[in-house]
N, C-alpha and C. Protein backbone atom coordinates (compact mmCIF):
# COMPACT_ATOMS: atom_id res chain seq x y z
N UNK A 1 79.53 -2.18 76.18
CA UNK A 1 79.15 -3.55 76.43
C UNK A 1 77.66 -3.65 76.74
N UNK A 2 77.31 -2.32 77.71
CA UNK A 2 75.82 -2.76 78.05
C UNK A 2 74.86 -2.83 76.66
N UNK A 3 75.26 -2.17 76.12
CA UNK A 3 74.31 -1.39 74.34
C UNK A 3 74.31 -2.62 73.40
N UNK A 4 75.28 -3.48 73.70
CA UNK A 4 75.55 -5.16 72.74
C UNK A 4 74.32 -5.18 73.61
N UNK A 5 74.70 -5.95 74.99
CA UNK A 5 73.66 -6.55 75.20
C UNK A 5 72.23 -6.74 75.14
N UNK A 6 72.16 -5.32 75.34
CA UNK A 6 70.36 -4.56 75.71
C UNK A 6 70.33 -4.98 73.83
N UNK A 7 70.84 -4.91 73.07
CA UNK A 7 70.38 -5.06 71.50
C UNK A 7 70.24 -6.52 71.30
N UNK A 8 70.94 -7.49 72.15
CA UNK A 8 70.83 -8.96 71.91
C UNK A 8 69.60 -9.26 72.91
N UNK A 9 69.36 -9.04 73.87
CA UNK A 9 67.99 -9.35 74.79
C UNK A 9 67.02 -8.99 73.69
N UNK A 10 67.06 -7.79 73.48
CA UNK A 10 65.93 -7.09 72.59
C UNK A 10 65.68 -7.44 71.17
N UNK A 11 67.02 -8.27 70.96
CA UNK A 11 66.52 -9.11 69.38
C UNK A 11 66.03 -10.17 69.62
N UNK A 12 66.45 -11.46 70.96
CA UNK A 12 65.76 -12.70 71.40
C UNK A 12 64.20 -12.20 71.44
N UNK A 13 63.82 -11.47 72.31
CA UNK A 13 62.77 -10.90 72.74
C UNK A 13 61.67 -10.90 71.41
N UNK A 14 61.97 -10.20 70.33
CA UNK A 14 61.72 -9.81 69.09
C UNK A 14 61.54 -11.09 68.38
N UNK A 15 62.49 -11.78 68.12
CA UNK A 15 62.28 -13.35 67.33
C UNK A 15 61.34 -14.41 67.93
N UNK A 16 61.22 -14.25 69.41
CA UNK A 16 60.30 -15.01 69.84
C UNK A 16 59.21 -14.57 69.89
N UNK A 17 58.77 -13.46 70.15
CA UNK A 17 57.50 -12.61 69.95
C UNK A 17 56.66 -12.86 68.31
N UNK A 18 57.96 -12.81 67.62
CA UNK A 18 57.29 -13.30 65.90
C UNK A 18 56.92 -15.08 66.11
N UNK A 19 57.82 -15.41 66.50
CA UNK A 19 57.51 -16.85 66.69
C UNK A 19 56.02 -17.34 67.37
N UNK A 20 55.46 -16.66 68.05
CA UNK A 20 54.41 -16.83 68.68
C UNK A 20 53.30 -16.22 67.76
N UNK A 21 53.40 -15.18 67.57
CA UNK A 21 52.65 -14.51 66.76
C UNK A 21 52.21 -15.80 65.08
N UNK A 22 53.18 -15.97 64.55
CA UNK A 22 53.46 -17.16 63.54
C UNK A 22 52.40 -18.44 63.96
N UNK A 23 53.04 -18.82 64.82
CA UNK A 23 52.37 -20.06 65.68
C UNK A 23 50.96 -19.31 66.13
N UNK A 24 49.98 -18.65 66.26
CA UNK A 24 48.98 -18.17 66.53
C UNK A 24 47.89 -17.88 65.05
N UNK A 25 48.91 -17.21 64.08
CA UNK A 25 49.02 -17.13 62.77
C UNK A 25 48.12 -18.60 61.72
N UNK A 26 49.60 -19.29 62.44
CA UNK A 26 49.14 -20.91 61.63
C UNK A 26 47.59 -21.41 62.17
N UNK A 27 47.14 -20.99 63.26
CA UNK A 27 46.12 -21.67 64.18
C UNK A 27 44.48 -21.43 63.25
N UNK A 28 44.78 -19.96 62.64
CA UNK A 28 43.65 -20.12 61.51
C UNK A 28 43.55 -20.23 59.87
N UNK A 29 44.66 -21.21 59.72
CA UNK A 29 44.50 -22.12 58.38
C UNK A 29 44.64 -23.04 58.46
N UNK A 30 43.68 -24.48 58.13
CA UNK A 30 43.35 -25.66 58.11
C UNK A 30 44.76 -26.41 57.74
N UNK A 31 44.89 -27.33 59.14
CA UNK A 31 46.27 -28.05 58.74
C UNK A 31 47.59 -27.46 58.77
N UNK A 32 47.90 -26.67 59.17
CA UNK A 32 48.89 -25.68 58.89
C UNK A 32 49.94 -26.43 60.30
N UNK A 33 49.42 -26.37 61.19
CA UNK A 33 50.09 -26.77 62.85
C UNK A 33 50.47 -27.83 62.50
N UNK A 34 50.09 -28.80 61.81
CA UNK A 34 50.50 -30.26 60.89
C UNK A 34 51.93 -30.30 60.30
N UNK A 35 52.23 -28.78 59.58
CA UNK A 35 53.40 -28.81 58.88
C UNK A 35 54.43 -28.94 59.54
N UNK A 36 55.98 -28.89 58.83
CA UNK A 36 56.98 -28.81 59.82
C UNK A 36 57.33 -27.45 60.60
N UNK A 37 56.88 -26.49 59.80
CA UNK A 37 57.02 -25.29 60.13
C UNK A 37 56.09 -25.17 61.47
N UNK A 38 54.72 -25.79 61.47
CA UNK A 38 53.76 -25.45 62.56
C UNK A 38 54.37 -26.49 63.77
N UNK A 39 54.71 -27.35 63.66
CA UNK A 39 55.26 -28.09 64.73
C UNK A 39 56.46 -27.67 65.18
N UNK A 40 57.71 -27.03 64.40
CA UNK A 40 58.77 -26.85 65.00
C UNK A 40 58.12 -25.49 66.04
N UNK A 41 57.19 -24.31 65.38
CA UNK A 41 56.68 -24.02 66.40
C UNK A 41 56.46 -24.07 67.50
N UNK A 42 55.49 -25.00 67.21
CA UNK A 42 54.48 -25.52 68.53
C UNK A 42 55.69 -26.03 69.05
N UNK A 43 56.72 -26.89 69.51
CA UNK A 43 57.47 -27.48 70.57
C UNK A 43 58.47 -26.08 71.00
N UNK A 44 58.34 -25.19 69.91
CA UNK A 44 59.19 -23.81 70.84
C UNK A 44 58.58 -23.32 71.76
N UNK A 45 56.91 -22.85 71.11
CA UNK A 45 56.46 -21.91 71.77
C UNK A 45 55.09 -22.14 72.67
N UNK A 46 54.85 -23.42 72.42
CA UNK A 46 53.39 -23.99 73.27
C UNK A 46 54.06 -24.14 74.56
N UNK A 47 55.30 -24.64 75.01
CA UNK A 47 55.46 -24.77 76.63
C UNK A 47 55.02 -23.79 77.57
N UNK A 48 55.85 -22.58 76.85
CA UNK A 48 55.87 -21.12 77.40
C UNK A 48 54.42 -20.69 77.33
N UNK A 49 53.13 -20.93 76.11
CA UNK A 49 51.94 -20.94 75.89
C UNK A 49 51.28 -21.65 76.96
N UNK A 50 51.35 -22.87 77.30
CA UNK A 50 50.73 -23.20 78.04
C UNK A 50 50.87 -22.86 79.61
N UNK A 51 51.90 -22.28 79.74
CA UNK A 51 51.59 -21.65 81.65
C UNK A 51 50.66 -20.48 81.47
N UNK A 52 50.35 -19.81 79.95
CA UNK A 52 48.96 -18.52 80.67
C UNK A 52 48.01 -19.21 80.14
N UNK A 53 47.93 -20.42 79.42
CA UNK A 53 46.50 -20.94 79.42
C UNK A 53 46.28 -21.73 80.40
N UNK A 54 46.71 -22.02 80.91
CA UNK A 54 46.39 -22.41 82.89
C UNK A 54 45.20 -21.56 83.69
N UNK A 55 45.85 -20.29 83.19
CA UNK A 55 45.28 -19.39 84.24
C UNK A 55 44.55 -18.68 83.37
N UNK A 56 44.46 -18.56 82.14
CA UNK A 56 43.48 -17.59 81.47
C UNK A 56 42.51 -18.60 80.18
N UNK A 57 40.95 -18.79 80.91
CA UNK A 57 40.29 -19.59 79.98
C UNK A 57 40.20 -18.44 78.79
N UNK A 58 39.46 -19.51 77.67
CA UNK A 58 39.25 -18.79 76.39
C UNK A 58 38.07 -17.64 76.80
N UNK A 59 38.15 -16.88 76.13
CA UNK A 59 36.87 -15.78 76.16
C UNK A 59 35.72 -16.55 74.76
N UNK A 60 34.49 -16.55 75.50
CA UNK A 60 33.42 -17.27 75.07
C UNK A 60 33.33 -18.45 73.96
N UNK A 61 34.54 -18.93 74.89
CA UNK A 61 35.43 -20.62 74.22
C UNK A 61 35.90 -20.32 73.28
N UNK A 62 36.20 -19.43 72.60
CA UNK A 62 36.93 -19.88 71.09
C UNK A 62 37.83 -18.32 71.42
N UNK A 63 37.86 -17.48 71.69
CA UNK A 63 39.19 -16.38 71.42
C UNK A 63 39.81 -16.17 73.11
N UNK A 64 41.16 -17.07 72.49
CA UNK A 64 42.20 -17.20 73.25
C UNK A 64 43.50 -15.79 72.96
N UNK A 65 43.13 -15.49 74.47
CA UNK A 65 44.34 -14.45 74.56
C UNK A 65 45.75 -14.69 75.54
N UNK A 66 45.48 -15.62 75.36
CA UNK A 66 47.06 -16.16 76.31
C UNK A 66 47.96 -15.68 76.00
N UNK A 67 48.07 -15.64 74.32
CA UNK A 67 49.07 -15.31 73.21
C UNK A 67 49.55 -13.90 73.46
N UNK A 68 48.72 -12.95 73.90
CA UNK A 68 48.79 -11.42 74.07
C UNK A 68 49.17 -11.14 75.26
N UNK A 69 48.89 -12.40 76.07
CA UNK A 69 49.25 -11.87 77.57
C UNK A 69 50.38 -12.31 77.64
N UNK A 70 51.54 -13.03 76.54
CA UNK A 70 52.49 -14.01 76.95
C UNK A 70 53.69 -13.11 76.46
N UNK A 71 52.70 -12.47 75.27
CA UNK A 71 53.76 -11.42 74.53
C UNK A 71 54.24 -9.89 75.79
N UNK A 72 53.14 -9.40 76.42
CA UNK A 72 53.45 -8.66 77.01
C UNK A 72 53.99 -9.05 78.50
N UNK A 73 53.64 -10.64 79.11
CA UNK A 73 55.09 -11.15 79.86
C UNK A 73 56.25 -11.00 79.50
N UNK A 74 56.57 -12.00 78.12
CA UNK A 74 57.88 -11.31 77.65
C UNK A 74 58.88 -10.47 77.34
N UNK A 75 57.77 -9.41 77.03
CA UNK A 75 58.18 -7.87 77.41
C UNK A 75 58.74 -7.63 78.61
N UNK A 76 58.32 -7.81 79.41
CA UNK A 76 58.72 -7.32 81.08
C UNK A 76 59.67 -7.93 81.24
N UNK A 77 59.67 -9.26 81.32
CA UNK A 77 60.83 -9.92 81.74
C UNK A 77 62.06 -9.41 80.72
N UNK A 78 62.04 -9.17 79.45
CA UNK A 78 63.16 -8.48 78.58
C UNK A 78 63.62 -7.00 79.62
N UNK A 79 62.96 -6.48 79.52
CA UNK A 79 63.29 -5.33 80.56
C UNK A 79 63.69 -5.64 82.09
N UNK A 80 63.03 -6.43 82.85
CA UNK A 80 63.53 -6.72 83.42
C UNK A 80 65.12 -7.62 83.73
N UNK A 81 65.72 -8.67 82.71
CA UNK A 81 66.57 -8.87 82.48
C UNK A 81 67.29 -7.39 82.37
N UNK A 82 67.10 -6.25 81.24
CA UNK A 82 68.13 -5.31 80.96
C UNK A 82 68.32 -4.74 82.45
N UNK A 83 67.07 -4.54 83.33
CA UNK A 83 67.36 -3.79 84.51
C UNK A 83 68.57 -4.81 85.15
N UNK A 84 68.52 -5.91 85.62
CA UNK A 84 69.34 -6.43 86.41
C UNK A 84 70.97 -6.47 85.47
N UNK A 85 71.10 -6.43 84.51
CA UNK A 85 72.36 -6.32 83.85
C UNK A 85 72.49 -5.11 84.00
N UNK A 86 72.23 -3.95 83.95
CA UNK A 86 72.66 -2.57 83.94
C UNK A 86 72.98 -2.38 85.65
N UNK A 87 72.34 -3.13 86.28
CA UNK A 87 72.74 -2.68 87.97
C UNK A 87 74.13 -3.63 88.02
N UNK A 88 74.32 -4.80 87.02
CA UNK A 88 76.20 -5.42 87.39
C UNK A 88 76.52 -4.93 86.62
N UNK A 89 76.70 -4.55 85.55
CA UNK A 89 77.50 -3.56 84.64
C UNK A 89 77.83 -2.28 84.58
């Protein structure tokens, strides 16, 4: 049971990580965030985007790493989720 799980955390984990990556992707071709594809994005993954651009300005205004710092939040917290399921299971 634990090995389902830890493979389903770790595939959410994985699909949203592309999802961001995508949505970061679209940010340098003209119009792209416009499409449906860039908007269904953006309402997935800008919420979660915008709590590390709070706290982390752009580096010399234009290269934003929120995106990198959000991916390797997500990381932790994936692991961290598996830790707390493996201590009830």
């Amino acid at each position: 049971m634990s090995n389902s799980v830890t493979e389903f955390v770790f595939l959410l984990e994985r699909i949203y990580t592309f999802m961001i990556i995508g949505y970061v992707l679209l940010s340098w071709l003209p119009n792209a965030r416009d499409s449906f594809i860039g908007q269904l994005l953006g309402k997935l993954v800008e919420p979660y985007l915008s709590v590390f651009r709070r706290f982390i300005p752009p580096i010399g205004g234009m290269l934003d790493i929120s995106p990198i710092v959000a991916v390797f939040a997500l990381n932790f917290v994936a692991y961290g989720v598996l830790f707390v399921v493996d201590i009830f299971i």
